[in-house]
Protein backbone atom coordinates (compact mmCIF):
# COMPACT_ATOMS: atom_id res chain seq x y z
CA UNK A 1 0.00 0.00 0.00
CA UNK A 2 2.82 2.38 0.24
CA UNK A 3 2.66 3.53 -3.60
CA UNK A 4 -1.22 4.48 -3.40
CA UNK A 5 0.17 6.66 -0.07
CA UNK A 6 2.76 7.97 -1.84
CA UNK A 7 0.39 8.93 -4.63
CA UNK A 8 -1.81 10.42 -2.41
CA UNK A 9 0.65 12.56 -0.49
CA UNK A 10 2.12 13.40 -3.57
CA UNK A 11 -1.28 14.92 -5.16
CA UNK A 12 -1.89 16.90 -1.81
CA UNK A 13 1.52 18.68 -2.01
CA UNK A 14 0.78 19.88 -5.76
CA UNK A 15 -2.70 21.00 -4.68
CA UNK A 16 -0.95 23.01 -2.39
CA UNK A 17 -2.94 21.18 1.05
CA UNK A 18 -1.88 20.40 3.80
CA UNK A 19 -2.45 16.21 4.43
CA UNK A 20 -6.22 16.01 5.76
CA UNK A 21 -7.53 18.55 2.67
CA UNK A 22 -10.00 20.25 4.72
CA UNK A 23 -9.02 23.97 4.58
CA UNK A 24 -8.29 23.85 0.56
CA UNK A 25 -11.41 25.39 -0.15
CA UNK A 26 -10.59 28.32 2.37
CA UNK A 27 -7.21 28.37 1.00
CA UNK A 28 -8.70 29.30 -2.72
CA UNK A 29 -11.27 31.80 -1.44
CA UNK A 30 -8.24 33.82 0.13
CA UNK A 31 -6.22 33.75 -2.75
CA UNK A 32 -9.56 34.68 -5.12
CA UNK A 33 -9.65 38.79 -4.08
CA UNK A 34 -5.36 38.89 -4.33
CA UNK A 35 -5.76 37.49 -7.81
CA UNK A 36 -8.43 39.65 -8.63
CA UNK A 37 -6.66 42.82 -7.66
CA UNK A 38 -3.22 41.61 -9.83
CA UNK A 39 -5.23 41.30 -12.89
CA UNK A 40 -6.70 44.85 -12.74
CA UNK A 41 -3.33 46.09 -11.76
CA UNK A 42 -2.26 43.93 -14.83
CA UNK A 43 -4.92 45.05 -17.28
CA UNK A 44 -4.46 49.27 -16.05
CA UNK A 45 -0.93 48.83 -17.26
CA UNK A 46 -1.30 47.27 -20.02
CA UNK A 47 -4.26 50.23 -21.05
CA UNK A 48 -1.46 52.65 -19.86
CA UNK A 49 1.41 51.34 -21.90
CA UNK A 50 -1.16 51.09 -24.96
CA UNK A 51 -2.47 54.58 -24.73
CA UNK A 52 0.88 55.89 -24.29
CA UNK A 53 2.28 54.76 -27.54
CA UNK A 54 -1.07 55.35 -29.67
CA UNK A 55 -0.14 59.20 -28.06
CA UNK A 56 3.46 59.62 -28.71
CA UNK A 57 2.50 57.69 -31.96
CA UNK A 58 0.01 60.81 -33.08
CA UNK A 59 2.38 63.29 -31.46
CA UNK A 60 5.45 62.32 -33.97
CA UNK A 61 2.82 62.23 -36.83
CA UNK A 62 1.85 65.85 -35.87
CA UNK A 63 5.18 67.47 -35.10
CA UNK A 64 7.31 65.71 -37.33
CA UNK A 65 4.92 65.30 -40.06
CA UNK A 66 7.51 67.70 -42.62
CA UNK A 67 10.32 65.51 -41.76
CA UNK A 68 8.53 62.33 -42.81
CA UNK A 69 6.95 63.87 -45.98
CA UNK A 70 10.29 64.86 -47.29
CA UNK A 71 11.60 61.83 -46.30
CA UNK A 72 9.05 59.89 -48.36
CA UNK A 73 9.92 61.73 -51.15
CA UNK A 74 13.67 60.92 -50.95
CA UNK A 75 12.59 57.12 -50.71
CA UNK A 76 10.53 57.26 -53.46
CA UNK A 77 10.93 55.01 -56.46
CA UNK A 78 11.35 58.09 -58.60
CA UNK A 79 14.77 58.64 -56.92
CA UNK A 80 16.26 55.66 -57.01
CA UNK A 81 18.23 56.58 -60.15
CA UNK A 82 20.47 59.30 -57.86
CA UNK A 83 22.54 58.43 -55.01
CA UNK A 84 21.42 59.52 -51.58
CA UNK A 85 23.38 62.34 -50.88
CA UNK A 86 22.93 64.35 -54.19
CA UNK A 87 19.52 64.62 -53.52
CA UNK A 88 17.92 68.35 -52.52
CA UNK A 89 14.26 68.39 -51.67
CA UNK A 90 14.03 71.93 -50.87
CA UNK A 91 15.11 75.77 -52.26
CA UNK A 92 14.84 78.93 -51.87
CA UNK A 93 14.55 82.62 -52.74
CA UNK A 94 17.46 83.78 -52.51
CA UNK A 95 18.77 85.70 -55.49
CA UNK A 96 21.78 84.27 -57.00
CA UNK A 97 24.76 86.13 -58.87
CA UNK A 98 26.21 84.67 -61.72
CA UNK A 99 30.09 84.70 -60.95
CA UNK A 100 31.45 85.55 -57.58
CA UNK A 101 34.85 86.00 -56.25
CA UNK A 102 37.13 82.23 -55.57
CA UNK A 103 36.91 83.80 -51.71
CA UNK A 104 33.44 84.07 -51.48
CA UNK A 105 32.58 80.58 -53.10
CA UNK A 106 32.77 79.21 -49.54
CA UNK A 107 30.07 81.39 -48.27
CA UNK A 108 27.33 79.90 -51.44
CA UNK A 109 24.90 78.16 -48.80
CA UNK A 110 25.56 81.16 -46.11
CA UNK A 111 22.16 82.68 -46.22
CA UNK A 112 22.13 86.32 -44.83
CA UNK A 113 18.13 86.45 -45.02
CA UNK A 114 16.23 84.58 -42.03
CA UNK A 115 12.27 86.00 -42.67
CA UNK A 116 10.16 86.87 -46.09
CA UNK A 117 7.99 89.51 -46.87
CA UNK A 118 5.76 88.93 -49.90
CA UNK A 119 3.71 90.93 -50.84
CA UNK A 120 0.71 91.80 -53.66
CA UNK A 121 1.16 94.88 -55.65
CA UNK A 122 0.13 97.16 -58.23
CA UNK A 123 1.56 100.46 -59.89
CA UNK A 124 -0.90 102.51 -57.75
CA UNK A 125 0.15 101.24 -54.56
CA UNK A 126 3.72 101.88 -55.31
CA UNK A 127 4.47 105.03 -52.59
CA UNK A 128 3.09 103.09 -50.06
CA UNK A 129 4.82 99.50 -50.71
CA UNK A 130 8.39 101.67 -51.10
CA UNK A 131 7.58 102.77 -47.45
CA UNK A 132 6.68 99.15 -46.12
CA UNK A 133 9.80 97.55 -48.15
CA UNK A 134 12.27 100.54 -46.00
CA UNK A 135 10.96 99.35 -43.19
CA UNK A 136 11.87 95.50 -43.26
CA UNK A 137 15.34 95.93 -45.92
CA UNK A 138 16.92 97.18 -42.47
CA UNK A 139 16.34 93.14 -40.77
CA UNK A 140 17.64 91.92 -43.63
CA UNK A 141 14.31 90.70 -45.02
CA UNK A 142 14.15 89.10 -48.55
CA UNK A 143 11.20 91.06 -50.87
CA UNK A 144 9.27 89.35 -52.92
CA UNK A 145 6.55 91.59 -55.00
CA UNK A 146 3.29 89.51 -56.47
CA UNK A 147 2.28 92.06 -59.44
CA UNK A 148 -1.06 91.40 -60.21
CA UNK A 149 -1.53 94.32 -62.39
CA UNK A 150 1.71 92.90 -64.83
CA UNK A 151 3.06 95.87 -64.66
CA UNK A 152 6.81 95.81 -63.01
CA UNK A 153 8.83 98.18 -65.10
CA UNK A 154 7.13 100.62 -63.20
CA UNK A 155 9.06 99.74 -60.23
CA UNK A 156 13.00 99.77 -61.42
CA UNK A 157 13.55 103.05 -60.37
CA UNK A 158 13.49 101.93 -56.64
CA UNK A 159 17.16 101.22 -55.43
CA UNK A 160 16.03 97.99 -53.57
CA UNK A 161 13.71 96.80 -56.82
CA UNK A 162 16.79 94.70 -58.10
CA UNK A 163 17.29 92.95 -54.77
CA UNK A 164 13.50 91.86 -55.01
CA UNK A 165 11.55 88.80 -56.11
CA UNK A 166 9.27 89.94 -58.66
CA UNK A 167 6.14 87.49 -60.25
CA UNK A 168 3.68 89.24 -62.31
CA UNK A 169 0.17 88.03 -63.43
CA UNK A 170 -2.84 89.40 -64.56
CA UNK A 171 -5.69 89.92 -62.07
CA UNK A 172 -4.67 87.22 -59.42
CA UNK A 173 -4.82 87.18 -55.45
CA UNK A 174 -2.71 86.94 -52.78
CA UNK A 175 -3.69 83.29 -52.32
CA UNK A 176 -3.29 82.65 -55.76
CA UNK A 177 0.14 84.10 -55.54
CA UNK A 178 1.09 82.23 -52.83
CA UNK A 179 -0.20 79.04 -53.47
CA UNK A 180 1.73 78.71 -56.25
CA UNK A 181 4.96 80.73 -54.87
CA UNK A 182 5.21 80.05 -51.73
CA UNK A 183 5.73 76.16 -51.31
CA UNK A 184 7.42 75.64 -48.20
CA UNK A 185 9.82 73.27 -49.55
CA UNK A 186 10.86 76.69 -51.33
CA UNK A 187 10.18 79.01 -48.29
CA UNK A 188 12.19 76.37 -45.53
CA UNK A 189 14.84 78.87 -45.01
CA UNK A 190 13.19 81.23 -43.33
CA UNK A 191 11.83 81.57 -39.98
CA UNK A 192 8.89 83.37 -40.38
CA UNK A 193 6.65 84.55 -43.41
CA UNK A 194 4.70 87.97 -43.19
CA UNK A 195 1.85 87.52 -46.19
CA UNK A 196 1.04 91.20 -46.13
CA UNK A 197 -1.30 93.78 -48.18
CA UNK A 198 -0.27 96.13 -50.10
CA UNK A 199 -2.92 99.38 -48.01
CA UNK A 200 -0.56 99.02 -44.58
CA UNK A 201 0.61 101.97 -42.87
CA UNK A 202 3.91 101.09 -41.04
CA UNK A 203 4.95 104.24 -39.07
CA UNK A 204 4.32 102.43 -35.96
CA UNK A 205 5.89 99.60 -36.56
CA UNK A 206 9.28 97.65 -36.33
CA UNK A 207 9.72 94.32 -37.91
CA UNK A 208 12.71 93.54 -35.55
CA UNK A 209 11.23 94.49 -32.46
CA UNK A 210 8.02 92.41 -33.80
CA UNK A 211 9.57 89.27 -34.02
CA UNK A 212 11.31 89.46 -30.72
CA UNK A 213 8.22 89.66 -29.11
CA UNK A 214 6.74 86.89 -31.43
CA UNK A 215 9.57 84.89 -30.03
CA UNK A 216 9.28 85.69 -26.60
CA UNK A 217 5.27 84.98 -26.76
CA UNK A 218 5.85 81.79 -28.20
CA UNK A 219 3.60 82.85 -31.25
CA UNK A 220 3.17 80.41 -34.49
CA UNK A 221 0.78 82.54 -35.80
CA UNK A 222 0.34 86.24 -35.22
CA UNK A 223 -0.51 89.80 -37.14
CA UNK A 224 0.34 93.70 -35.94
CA UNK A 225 -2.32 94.94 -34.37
CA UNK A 226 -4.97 97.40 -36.04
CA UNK A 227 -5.04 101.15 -35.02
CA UNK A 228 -8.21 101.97 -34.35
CA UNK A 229 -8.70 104.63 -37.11
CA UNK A 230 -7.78 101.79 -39.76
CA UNK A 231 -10.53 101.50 -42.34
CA UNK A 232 -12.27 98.28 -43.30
CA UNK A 233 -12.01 97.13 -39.18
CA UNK A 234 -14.06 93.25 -39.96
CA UNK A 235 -12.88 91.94 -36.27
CA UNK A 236 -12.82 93.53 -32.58
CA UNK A 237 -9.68 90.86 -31.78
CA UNK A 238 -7.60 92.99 -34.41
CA UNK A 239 -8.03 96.24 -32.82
CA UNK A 240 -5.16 97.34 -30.18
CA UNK A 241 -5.25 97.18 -26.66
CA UNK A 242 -3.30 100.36 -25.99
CA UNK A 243 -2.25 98.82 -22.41
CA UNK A 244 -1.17 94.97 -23.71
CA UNK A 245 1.96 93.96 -25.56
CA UNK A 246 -0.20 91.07 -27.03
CA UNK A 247 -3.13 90.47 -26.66
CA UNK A 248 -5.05 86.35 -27.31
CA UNK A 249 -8.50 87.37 -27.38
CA UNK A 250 -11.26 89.70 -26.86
CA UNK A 251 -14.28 90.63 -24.82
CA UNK A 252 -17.16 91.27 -26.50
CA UNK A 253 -20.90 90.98 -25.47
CA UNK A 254 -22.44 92.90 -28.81
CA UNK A 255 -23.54 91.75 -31.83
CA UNK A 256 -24.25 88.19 -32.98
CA UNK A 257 -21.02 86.55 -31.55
CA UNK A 258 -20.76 86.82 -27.71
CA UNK A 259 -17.16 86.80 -26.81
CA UNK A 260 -15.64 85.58 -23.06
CA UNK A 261 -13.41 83.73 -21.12
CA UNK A 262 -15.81 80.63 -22.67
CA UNK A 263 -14.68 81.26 -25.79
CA UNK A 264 -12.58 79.08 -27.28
CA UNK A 265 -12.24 79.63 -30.81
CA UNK A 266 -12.24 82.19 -33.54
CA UNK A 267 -13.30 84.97 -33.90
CA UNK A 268 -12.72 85.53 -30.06
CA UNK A 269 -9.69 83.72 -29.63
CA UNK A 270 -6.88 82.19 -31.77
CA UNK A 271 -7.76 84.27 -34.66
CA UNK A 272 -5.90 86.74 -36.77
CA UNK A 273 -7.17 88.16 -40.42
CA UNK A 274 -5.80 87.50 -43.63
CA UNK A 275 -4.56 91.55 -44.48
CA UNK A 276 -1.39 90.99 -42.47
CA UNK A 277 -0.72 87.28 -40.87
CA UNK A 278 3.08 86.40 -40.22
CA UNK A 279 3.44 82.64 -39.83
CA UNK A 280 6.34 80.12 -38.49
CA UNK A 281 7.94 78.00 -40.79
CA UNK A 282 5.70 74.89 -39.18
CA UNK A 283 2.42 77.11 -39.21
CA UNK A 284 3.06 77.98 -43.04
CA UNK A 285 4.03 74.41 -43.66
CA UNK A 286 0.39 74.00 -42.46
CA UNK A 287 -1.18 76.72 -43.93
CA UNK A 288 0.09 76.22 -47.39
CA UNK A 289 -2.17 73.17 -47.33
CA UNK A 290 -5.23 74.31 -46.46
CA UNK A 291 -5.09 77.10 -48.47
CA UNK A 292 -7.39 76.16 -52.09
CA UNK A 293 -5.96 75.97 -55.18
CA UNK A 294 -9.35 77.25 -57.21
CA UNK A 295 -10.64 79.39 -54.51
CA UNK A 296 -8.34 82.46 -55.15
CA UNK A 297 -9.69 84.58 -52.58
CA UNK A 298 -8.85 83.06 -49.20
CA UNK A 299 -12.45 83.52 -48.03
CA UNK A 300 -13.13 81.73 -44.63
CA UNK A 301 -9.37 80.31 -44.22
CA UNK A 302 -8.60 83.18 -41.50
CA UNK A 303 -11.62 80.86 -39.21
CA UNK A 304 -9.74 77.62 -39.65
CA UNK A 305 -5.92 78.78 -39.12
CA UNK A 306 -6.06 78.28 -35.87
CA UNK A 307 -5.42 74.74 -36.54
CA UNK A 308 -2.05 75.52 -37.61
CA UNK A 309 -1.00 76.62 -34.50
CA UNK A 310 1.21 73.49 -34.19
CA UNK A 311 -0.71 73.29 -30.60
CA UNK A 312 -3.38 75.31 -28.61
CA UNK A 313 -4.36 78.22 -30.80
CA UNK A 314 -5.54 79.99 -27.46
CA UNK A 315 -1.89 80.66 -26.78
CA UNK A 316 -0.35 79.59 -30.40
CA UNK A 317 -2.12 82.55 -32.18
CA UNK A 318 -1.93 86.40 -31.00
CA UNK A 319 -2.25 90.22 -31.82
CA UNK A 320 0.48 92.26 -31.33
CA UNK A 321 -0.14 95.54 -29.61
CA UNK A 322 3.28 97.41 -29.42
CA UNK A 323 3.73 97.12 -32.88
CA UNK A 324 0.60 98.07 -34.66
CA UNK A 325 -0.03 99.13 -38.43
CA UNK A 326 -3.07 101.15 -39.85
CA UNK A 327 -5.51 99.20 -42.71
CA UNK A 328 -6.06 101.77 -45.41
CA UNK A 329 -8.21 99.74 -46.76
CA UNK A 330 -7.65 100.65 -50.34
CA UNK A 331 -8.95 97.90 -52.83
CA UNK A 332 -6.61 98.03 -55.98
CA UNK A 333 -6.97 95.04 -57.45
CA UNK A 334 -9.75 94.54 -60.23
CA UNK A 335 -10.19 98.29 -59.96
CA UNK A 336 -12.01 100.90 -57.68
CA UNK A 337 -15.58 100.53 -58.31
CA UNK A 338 -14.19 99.71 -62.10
CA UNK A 339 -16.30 98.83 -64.93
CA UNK A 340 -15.76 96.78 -67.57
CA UNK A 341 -17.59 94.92 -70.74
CA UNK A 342 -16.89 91.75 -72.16
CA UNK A 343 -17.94 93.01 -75.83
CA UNK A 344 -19.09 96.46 -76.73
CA UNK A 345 -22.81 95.33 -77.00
CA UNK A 346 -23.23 94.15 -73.66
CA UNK A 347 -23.71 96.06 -70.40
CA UNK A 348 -20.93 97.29 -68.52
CA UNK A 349 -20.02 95.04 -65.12
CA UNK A 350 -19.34 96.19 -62.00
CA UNK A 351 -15.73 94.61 -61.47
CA UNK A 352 -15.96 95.37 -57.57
CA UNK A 353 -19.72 93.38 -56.93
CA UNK A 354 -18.23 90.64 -59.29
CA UNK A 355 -15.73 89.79 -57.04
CA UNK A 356 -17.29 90.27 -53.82
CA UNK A 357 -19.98 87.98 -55.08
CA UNK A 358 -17.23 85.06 -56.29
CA UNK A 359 -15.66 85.62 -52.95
CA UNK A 360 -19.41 85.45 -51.09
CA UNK A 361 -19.15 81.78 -53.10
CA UNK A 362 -15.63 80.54 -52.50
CA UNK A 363 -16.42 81.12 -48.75
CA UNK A 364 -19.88 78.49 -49.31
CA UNK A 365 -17.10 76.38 -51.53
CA UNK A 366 -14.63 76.33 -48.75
CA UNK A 367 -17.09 75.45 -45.44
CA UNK A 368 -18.39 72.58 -47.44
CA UNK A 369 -15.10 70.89 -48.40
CA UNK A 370 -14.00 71.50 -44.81
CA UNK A 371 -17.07 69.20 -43.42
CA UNK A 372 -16.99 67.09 -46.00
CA UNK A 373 -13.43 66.10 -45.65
CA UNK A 374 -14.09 66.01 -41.54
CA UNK A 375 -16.76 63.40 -42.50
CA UNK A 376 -15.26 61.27 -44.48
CA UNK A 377 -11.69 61.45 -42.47
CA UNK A 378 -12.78 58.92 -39.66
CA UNK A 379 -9.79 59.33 -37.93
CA UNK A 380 -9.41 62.31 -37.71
CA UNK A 381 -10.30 64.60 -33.98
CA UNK A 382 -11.08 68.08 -33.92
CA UNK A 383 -8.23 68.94 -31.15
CA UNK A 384 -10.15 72.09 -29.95
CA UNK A 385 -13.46 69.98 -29.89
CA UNK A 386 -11.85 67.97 -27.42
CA UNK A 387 -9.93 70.27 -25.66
CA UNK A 388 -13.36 72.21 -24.71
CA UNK A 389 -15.27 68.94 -24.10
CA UNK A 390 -12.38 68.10 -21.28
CA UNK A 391 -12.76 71.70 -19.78
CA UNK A 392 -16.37 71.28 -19.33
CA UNK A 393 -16.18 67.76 -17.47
């Protein structure tokens, strides 16, 4: 009989009781609650760990998004005939001479121009751009002129008109311009971008000192502030707060949009107009995208830049108060209350209502692609959307 005790005693130690097997049940119920704890303890981390990476995972797709993009393109099949290092994905502005001293061939990729001003211009406008250009040739700015009136012999006789970018066409937009100027693979050099109209009044204002406090605020996105006697005023948030540097947003409890601390988008907050935005080179890398390619005048993009803050557009996106400019408000382009006909026996057409009422429908044009591509991009999340949904809980 000694095997079948053996057996038996053999069974109780792998079960874990002791020889008479009476408190094994007891033993199990003890250990249930312990075991029940480790798995949630087991589980949380796991949920942790997961949500962590699917985080730093969207976080690298957000910030680094450039970096992979042009990497793409270097990987691409349509590369594969040059060798690696050859390869240049991005250029510039920078004007070029064509022969230059043996001790100053060094210097070729030494760019003395950090920022861009690019502006659209026509002949009439020309006293006015001369003063904004003598303002921003001191920081060591490079020009570039969008002539959408073709005419640009008109503007040789300015000392700094060599030194300038010029593009002429016919009758086209700032958008327009830039959309097809502006790439940032051609604009990566420089820090910041000022997009600006041609109507600005500068005597208040000082590029340099502008962009220091851009820096200091932390700004992506940003515009001078508007002096209150500046025509064409569309938005409180652009008017200067004489006692504020910068300013983030505006109180206002008239009209049809209530604005308060509550607020947490445009036009109350993380706003600024298309007359006179300056962007990073991440927040143009941004913008450049959303901008149309058909819908030439820009009409509701100033509502959605915000969400190229590269982060919170409550603090991303400001108005700067120190350095304001004044809005003439002087509309050039397609004429001042101009008339036109298409042939002699058909009525004349009011160039001004023409393109107020094309801009009227680019604006329709542009909110419906924007919720149409929201609804059919299922992963994408509206950051502020969330942002306001965790502030209320």
């Amino acid at each position: 009989m000694k095997p079948v005790k053996s057996w038996r005693w053999l069974m109780r130690k792998k079960s874990g009781l002791p020889d008479g097997g009476k408190s094994g049940s007891g033993f199990k119920m003890k250990q249930l609650p312990f075991m029940a704890i480790v798995c949630a303890v087991m589980l949380f981390i796991v949920y942790k760990t997961t949500n962590y990476q699917f985080l730093h995972t969207e976080m690298e797709e957000k910030w680094h998004l450039f970096d992979e993009l042009k990497g793409s393109r270097v990987d691409s099949g349509m590369l594969k005939g040059l060798p690696h290092g050859i390869i240049q994905s991005s250029s510039d502005l920078e004007l070029r001479p064509l022969w230059m001293r043996s001790s100053s061939r060094s210097k070729v990729n030494v760019y003395s121009h950090r920022n861009l001003l690019a502006v659209p211009v026509g002949i009439r406008q020309k006293h006015n751009v001369d003063a904004m250009v003598q303002k921003f040739l001191p920081e060591n700015f490079t020009i570039m002129l969008f002539h959408y009136d073709g005419n640009v012999d008109g503007w040789r006789d300015l000392n700094w008109s060599s030194k300038a970018i010029h593009i002429a066409a016919q009758h086209q937009t700032k958008w327009w311009f830039a959309k097809r100027f502006l790439h940032p693979d051609v604009v990566s050099i420089y820090d910041y971008i000022f997009l600006w109209d041609e109507d600005l009044g500068l005597d208040n204002f000082s590029p340099g000192r502008y962009l220091q406090i851009v820096r200091e605020e932390g700004l992506e996105i940003s515009q001078p502030a508007l002096d209150p006697n500046s025509t064409d005023i569309h938005h409180r948030i652009t008017i200067r707060a004489r006692m504020k540097k910068v300013h983030r947003r505006v109180y206002d409890i008239r009209g049809s949009v209530k604005c308060s601390d509550e607020s947490e988008g445009p036009p109350c907050t993380g706003f600024v107009e298309g007359m006179a935005p300056v962007f990073s080179r991440s927040a143009w890398y941004c913008a450049w995208h959303l901008i149309q390619n058909d819908l030439i005048h820009g009409w509701g993009m100033d509502m959605k830049l915000g969400y190229c803050a590269q982060g919170d557009r409550t603090k991303n996106v400001g108005v700067i108060d120190t350095e304001y400019v004044i809005h003439k408000g002087i509309q050039t382009l397609g004429g001042n209350r101009y008339k036109t006909r298409k042939r002699p026996d058909t009525p004349a057409v009011d160039v001004r209502t023409e393109i107020r009422r094309q801009s009227t429908w680019e604006l329709q044009i542009f909110k419906e692609r924007w919720n149409q591509a929201i609804a059919e991009d299922r992963g994408w999340v509206d950051p502020f959307k969330r942002s306001q949904s965790y502030k209320k809980s």
